[in-house]
N, C-alpha and C. Protein backbone atom coordinates (compact mmCIF):
# COMPACT_ATOMS: atom_id res chain seq x y z
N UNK A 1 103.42 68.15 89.27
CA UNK A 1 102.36 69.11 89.05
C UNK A 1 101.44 68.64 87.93
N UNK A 2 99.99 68.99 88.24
CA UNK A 2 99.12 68.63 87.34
C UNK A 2 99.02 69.38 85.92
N UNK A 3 99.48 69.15 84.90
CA UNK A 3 99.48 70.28 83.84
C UNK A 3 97.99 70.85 83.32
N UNK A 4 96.94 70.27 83.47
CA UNK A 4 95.57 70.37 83.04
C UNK A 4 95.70 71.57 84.42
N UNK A 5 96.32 71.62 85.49
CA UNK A 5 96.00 72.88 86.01
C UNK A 5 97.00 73.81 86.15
N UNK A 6 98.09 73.83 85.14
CA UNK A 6 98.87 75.25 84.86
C UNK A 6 98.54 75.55 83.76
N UNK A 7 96.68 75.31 83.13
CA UNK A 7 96.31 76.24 81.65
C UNK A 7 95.50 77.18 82.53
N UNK A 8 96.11 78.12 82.05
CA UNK A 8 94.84 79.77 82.11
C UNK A 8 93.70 79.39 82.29
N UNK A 9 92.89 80.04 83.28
CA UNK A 9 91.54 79.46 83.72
C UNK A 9 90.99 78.36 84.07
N UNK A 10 92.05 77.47 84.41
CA UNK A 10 91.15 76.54 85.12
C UNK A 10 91.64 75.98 86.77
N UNK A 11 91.26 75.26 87.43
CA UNK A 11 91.03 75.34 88.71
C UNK A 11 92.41 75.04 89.07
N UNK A 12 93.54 76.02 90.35
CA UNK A 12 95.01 75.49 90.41
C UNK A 12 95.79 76.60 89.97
N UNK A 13 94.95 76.78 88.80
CA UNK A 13 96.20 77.43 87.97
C UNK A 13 97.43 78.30 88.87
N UNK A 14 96.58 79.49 89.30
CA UNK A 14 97.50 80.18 90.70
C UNK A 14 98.64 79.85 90.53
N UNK A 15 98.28 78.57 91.80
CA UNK A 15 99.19 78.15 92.89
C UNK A 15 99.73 77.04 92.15
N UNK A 16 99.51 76.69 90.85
CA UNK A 16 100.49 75.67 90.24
C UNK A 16 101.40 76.42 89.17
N UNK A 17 101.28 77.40 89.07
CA UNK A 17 102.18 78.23 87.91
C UNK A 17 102.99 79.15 89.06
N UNK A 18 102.21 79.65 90.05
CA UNK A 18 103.60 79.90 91.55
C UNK A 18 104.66 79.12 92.15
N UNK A 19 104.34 77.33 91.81
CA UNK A 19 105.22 76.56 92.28
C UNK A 19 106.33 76.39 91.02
N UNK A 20 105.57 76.58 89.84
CA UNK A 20 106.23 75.33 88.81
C UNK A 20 107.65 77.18 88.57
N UNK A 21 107.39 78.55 88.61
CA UNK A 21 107.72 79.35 88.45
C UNK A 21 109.24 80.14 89.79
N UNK A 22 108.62 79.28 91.07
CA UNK A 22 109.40 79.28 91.91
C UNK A 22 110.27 78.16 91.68
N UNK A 23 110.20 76.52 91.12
CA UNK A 23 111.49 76.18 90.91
C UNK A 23 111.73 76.42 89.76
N UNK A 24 111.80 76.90 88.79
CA UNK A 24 111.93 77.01 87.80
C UNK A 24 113.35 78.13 88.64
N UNK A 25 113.25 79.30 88.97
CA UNK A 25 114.12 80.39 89.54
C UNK A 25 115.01 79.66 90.18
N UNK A 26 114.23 78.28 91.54
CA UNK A 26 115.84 77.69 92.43
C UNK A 26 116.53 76.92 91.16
N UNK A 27 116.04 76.62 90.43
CA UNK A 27 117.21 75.82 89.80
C UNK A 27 118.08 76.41 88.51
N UNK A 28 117.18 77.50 87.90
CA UNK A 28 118.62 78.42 87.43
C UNK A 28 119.60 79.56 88.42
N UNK A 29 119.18 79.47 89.49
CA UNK A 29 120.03 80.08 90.15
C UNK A 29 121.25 79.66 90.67
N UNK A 30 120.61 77.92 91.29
CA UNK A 30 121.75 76.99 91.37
C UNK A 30 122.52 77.04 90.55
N UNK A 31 122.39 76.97 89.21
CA UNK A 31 123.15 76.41 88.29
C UNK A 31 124.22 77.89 87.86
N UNK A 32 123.69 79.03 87.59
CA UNK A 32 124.21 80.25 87.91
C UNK A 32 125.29 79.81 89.21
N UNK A 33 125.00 80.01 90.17
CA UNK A 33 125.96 79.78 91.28
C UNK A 33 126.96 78.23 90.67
N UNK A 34 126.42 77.83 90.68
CA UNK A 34 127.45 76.30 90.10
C UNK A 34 128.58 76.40 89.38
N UNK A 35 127.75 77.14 88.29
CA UNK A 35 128.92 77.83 87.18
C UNK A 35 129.92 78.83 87.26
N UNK A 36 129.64 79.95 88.78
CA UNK A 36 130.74 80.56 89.34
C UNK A 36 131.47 79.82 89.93
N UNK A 37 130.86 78.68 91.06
CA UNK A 37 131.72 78.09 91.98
C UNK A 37 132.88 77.28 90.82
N UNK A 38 132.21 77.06 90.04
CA UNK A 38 133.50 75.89 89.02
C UNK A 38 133.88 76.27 88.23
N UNK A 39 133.59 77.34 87.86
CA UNK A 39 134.75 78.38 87.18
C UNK A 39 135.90 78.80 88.12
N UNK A 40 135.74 78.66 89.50
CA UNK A 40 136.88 80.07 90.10
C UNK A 40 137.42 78.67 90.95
N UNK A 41 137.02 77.65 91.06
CA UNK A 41 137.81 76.33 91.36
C UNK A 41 138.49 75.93 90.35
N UNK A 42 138.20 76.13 88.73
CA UNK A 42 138.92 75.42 87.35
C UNK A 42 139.67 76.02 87.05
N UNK A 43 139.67 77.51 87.04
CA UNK A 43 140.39 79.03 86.15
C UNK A 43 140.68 79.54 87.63
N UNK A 44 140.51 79.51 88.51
CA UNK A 44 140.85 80.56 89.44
C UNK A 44 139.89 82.05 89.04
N UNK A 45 140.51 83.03 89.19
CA UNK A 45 139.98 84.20 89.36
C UNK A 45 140.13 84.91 87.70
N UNK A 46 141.13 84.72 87.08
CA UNK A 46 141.67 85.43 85.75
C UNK A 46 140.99 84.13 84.68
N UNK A 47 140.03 84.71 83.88
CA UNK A 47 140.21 83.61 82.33
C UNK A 47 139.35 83.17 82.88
N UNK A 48 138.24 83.39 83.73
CA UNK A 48 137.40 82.45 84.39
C UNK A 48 136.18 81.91 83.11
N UNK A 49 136.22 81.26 82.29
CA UNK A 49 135.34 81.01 80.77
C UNK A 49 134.04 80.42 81.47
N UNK A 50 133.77 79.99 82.52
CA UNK A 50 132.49 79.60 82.86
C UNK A 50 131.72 80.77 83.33
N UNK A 51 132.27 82.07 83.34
CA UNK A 51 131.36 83.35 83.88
C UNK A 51 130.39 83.85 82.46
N UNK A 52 130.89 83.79 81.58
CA UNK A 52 130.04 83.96 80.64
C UNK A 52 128.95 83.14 80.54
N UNK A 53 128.86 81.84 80.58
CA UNK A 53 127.15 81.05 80.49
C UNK A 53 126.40 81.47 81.94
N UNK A 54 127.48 82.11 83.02
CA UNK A 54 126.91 82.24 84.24
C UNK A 54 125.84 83.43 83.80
N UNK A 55 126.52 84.25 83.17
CA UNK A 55 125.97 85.32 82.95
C UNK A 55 124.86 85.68 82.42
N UNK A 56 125.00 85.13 81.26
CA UNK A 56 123.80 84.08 80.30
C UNK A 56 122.43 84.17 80.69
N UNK A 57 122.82 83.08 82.20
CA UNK A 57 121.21 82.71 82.61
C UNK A 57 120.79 83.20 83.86
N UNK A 58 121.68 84.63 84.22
CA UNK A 58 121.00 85.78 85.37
C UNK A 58 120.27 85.97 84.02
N UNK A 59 119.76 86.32 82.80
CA UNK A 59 118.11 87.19 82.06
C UNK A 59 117.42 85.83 82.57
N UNK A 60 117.43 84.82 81.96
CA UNK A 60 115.95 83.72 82.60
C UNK A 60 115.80 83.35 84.20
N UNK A 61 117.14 83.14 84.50
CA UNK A 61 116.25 83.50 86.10
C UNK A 61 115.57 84.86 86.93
N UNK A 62 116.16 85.68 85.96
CA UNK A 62 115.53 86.86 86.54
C UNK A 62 114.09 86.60 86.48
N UNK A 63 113.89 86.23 84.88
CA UNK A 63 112.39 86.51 84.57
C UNK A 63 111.68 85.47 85.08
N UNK A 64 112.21 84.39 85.64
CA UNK A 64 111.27 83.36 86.76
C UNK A 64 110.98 83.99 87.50
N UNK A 65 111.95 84.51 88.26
CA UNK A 65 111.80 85.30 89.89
C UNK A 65 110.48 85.87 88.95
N UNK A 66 110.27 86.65 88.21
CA UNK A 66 109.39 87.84 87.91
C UNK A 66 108.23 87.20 87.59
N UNK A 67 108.04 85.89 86.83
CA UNK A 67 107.09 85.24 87.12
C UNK A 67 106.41 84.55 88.59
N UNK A 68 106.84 84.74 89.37
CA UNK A 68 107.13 84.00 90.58
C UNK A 68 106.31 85.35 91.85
N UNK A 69 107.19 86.14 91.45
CA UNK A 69 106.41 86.96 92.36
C UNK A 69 105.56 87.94 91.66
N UNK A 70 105.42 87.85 90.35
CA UNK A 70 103.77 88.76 89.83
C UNK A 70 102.61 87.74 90.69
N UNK A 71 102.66 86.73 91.20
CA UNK A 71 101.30 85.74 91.86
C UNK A 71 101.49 85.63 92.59
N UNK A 72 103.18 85.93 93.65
CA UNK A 72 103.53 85.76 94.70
C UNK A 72 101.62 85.84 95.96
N UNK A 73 101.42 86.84 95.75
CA UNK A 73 100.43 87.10 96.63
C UNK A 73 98.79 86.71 96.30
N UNK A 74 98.80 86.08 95.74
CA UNK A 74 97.40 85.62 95.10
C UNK A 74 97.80 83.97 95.60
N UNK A 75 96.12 83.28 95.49
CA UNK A 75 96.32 82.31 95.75
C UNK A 75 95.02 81.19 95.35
N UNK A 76 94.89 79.98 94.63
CA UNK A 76 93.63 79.43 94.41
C UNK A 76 92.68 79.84 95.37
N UNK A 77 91.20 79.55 95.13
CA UNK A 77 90.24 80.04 95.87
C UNK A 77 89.86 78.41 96.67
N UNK A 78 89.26 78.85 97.69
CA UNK A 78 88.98 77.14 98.27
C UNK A 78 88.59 76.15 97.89
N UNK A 79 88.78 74.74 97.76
CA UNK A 79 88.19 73.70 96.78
C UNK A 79 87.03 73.51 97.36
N UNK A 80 86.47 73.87 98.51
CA UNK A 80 85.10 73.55 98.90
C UNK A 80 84.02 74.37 97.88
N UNK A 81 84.68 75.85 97.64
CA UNK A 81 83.96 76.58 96.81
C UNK A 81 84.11 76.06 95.26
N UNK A 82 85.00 75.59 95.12
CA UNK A 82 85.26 75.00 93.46
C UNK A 82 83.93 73.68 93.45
N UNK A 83 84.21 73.13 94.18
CA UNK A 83 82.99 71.73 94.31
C UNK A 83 81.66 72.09 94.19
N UNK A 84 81.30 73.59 94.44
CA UNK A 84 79.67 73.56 94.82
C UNK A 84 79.57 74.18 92.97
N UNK A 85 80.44 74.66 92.55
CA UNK A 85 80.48 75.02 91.44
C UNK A 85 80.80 74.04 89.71
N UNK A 86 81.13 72.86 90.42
CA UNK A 86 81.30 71.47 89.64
C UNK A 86 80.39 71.71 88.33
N UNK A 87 79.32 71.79 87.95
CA UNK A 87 78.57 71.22 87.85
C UNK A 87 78.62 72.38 86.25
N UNK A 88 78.99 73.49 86.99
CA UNK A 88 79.42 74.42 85.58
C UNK A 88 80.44 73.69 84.75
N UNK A 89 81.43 73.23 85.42
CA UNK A 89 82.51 73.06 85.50
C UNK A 89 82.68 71.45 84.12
N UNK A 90 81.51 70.69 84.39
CA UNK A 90 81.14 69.54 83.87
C UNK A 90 80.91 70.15 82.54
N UNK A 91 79.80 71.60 82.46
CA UNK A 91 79.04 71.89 80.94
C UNK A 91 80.36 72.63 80.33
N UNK A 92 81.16 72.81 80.44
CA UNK A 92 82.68 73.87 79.94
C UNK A 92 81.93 75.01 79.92
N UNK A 93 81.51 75.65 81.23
CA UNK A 93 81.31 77.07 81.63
C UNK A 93 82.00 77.65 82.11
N UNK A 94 82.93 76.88 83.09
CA UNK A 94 83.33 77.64 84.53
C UNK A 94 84.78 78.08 83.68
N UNK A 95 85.21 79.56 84.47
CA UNK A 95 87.06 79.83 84.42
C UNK A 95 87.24 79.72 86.00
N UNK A 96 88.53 79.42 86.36
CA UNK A 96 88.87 79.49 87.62
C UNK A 96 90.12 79.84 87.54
N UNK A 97 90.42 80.76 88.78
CA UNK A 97 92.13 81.51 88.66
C UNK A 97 92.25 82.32 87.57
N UNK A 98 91.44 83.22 87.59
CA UNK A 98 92.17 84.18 86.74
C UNK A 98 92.40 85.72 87.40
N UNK A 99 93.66 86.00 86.74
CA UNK A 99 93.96 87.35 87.82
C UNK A 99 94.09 88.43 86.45
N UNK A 100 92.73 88.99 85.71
CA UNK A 100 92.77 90.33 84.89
C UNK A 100 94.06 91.14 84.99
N UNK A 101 94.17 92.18 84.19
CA UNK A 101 94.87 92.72 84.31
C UNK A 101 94.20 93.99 83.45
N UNK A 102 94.29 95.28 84.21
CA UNK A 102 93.42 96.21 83.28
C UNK A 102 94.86 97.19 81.96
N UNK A 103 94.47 98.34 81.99
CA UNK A 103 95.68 98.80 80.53
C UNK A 103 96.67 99.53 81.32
N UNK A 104 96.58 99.60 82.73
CA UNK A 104 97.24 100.24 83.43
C UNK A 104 97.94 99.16 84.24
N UNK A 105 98.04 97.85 84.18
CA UNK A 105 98.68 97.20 84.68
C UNK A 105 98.42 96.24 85.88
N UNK A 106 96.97 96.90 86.64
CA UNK A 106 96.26 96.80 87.58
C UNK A 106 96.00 95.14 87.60
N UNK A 107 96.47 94.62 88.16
CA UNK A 107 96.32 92.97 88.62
C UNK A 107 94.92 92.79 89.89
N UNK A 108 94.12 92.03 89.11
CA UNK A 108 92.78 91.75 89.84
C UNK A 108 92.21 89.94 89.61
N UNK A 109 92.85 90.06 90.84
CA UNK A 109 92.24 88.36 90.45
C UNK A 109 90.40 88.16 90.76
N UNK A 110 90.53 86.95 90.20
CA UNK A 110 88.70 87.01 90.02
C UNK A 110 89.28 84.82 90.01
N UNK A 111 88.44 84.83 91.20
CA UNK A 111 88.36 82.91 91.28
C UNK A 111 87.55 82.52 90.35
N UNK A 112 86.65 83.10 90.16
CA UNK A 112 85.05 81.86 89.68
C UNK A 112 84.67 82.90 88.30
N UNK A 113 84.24 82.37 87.36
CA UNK A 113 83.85 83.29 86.24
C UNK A 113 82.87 81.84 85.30
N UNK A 114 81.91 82.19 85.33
CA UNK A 114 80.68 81.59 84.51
C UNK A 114 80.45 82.57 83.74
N UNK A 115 80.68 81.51 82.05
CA UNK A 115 79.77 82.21 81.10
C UNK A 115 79.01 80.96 80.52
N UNK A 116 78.07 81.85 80.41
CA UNK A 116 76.74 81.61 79.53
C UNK A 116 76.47 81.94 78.34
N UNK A 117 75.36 81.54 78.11
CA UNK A 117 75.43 81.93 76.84
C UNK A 117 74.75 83.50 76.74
N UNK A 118 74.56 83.91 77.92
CA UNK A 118 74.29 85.70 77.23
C UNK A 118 75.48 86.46 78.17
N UNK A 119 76.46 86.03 78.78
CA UNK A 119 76.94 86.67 79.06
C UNK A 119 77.98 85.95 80.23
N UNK A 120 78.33 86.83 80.87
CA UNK A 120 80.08 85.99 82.20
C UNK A 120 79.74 87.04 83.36
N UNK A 121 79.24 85.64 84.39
CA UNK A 121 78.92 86.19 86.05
C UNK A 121 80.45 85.89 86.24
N UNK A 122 80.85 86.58 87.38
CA UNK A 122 82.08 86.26 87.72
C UNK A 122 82.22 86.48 89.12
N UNK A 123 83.09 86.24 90.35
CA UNK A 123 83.14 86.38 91.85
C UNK A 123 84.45 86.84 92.32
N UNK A 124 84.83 87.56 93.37
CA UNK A 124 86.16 87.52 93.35
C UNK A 124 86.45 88.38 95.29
N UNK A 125 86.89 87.46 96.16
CA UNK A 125 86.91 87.82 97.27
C UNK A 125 87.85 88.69 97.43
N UNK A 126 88.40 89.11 96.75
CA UNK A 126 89.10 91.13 96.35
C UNK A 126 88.37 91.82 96.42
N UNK A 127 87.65 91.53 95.29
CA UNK A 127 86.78 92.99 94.91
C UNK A 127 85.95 93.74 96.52
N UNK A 128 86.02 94.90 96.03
CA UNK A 128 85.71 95.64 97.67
C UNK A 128 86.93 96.00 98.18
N UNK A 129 87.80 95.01 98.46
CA UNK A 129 88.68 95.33 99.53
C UNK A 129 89.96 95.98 98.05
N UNK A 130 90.64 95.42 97.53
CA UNK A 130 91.55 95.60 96.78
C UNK A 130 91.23 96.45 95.23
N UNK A 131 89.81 96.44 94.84
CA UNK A 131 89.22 96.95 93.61
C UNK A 131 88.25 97.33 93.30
N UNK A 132 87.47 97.98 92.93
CA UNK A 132 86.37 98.19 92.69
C UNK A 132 85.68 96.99 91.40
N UNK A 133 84.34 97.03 91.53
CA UNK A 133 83.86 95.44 90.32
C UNK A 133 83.90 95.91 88.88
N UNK A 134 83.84 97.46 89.19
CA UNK A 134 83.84 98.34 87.46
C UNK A 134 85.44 97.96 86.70
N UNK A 135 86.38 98.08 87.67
CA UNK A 135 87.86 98.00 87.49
C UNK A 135 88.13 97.02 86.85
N UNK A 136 87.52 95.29 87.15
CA UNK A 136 87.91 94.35 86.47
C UNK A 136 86.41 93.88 84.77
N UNK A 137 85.37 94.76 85.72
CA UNK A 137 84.28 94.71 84.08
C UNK A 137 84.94 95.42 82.86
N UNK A 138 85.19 96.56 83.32
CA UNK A 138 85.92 97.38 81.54
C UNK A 138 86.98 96.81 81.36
N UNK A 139 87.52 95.72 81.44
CA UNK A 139 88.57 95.36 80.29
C UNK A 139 88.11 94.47 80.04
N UNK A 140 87.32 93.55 80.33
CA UNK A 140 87.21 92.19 80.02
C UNK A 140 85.52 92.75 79.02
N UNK A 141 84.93 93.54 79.30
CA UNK A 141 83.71 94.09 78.84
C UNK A 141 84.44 94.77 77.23
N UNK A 142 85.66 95.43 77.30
CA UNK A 142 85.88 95.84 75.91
C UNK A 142 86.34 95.18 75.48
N UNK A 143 87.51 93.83 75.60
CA UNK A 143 87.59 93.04 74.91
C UNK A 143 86.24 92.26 74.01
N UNK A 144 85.52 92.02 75.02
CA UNK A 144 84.16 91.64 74.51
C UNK A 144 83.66 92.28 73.07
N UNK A 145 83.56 93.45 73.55
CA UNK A 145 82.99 94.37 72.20
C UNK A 145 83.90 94.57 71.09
N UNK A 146 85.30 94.40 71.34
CA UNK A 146 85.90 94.39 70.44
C UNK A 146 86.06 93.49 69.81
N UNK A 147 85.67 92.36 70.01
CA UNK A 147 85.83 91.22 69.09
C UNK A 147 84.37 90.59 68.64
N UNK A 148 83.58 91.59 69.02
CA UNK A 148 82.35 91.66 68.20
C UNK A 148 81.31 89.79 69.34
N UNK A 149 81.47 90.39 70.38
CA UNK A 149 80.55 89.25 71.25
C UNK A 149 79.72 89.60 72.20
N UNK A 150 78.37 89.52 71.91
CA UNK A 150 77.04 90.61 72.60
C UNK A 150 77.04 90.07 73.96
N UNK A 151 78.09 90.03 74.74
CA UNK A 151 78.14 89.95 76.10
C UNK A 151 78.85 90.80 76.71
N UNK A 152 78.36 90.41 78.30
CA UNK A 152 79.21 92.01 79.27
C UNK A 152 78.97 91.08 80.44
N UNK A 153 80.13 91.63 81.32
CA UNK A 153 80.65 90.62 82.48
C UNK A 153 79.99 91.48 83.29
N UNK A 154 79.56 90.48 84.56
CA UNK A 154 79.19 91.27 85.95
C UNK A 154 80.39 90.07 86.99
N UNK A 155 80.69 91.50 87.85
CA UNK A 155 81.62 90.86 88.94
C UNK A 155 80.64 90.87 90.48
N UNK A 156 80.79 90.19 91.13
CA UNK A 156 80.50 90.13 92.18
C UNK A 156 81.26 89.85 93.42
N UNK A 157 80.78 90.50 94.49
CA UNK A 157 82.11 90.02 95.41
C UNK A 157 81.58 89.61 96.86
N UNK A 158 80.11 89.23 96.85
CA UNK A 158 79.46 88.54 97.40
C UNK A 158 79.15 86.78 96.99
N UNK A 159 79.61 86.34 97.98
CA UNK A 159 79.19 84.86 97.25
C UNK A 159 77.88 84.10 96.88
N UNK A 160 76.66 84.75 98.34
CA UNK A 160 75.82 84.25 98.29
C UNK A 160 75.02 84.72 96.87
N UNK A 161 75.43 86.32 96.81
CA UNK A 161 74.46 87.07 95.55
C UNK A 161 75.03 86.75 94.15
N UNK A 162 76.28 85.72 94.17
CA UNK A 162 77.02 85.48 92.94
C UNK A 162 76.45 83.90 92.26
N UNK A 163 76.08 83.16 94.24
CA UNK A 163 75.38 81.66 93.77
C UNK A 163 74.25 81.96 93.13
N UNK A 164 73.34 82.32 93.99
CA UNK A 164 71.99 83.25 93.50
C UNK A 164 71.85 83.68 91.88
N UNK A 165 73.10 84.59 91.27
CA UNK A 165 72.86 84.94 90.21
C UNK A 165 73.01 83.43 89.16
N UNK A 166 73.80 82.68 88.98
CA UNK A 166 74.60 81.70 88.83
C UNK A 166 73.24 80.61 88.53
N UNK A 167 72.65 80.81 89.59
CA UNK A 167 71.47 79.29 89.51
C UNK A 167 69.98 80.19 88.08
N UNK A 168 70.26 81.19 87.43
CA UNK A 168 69.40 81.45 86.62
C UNK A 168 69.81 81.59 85.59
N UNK A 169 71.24 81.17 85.21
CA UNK A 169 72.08 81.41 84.13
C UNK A 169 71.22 80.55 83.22
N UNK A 170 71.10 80.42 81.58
CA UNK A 170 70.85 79.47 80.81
C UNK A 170 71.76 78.78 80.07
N UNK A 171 71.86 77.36 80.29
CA UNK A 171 73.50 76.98 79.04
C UNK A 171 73.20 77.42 77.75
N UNK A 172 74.18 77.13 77.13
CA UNK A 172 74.29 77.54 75.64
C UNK A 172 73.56 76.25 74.76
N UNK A 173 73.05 76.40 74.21
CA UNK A 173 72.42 75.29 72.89
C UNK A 173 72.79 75.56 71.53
N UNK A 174 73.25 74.69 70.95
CA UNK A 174 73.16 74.96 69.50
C UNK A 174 74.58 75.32 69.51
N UNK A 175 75.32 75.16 68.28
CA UNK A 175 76.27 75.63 67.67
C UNK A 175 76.48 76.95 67.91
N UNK A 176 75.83 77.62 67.00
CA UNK A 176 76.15 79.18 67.44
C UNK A 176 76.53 79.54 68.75
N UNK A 177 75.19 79.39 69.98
CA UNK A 177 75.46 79.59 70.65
C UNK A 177 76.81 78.84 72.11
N UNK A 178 77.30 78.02 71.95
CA UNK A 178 78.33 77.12 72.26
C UNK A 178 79.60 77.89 71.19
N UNK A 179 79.56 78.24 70.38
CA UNK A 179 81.06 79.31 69.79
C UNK A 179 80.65 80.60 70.54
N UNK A 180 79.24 81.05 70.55
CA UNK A 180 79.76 82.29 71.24
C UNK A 180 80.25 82.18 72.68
N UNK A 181 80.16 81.11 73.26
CA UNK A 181 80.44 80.88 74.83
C UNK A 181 82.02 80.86 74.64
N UNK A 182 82.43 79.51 74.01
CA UNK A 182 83.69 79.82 73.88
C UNK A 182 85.18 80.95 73.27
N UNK A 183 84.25 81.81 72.40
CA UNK A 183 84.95 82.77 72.12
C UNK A 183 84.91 83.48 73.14
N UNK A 184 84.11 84.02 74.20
CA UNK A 184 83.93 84.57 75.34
C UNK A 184 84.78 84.40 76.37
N UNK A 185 85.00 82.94 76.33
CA UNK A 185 85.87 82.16 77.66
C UNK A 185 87.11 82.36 77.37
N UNK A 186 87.53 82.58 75.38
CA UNK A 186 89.08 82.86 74.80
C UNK A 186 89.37 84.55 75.14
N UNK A 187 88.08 85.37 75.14
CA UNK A 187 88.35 86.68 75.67
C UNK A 187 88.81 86.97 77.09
N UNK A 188 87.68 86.25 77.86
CA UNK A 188 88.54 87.11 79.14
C UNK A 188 89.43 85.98 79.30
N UNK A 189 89.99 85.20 79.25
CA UNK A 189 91.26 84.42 79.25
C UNK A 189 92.46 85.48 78.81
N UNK A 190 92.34 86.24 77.97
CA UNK A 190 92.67 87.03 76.91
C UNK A 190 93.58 88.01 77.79
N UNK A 191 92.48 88.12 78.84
CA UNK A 191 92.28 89.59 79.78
C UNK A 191 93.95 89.21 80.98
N UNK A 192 93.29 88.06 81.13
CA UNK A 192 94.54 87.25 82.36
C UNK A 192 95.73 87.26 82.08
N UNK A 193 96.48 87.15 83.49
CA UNK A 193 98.12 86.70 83.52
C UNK A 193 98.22 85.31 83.03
């Protein structure tokens, strides 16, 4: 697995933190099972001393499984669509794979998220069907304000009206404005699983 794509927001992430999270679970489970099978082959049934480390590591495989299937159903967005978007991707604009999460728990993935320097277009072939675009703007919009950064996210869940918005964005120049981009990109990162 590529590790540059199991960091938060960038292209992969998904479906490389679903794989690395699914073996992560087969192989403490194996080893769980291992440690019964050779305990009750070494000790038999009474005094069995290998049930205790068995026991041990049912809490971390649990919490794989639980990593494993919080993304179970999400999935990277197409690389054809990541490619036409490159180019953000080159200036350190683009997030990719991120699945929000609002204060209620509400899991909303969002593929594509450009910020600029006045603000974060974002896309997400959910929205409509699974969320409304307000649902994933107010958390990532109050993080914003709470950490004192004069931007506000728009979601979109049209692609063509998201390229469209996207081709009038302005990059960031200057110092200032290049920290406020990136404090922006550390917020709604902030927001994500």
């Amino acid at each position: 697995m590529d590790k540059e794509n199991e960091a938060r927001g960038r292209y992969g992430y998904i479906d490389a933190h679903r794989k690395s999270q699914l073996l992560k679970t087969v192989v403490s489970g194996a080893i769980v099972l291992a440690l019964l099978i050779l305990g009750v082959i070494i000790f038999g049934t009474k005094k069995n001393w290998l049930m205790i480390p068995a026991m041990l590591m049912v809490i971390p495989t649990a919490n794989f499984f639980v990593g494993f299937a919080a993304f179970a159903k999400f999935r990277t967005a197409p690389k054809e669509k990541y490619e036409i978007l490159g180019n953000f991707e080159n200036q350190d604009m683009l997030l990719s794979d991120l699945i929000l999460v609002d204060a209620k728990g509400k899991r909303m993935p969002v593929e594509f998220a450009v910020v600029y320097k006045n603000g974060v277009v974002a896309w997400s072939s959910y929205c409509g069907k699974r969320f409304r675009p307000e649902d994933a703007e107010i958390p990532v919009n109050d993080v914003l304000k709470r950490r004192g950064i004069p931007m506000r996210m728009k979601l979109f869940s049209n692609w063509e009206e998201f390229l469209t918005r996207i081709d009038q964005v302005e990059t960031a120049e200057g110092d200032s404005e290049l920290r406020r981009v990136d404090l922006a990109k550390e917020a709604v990162i902030s927001v994500s699983m």
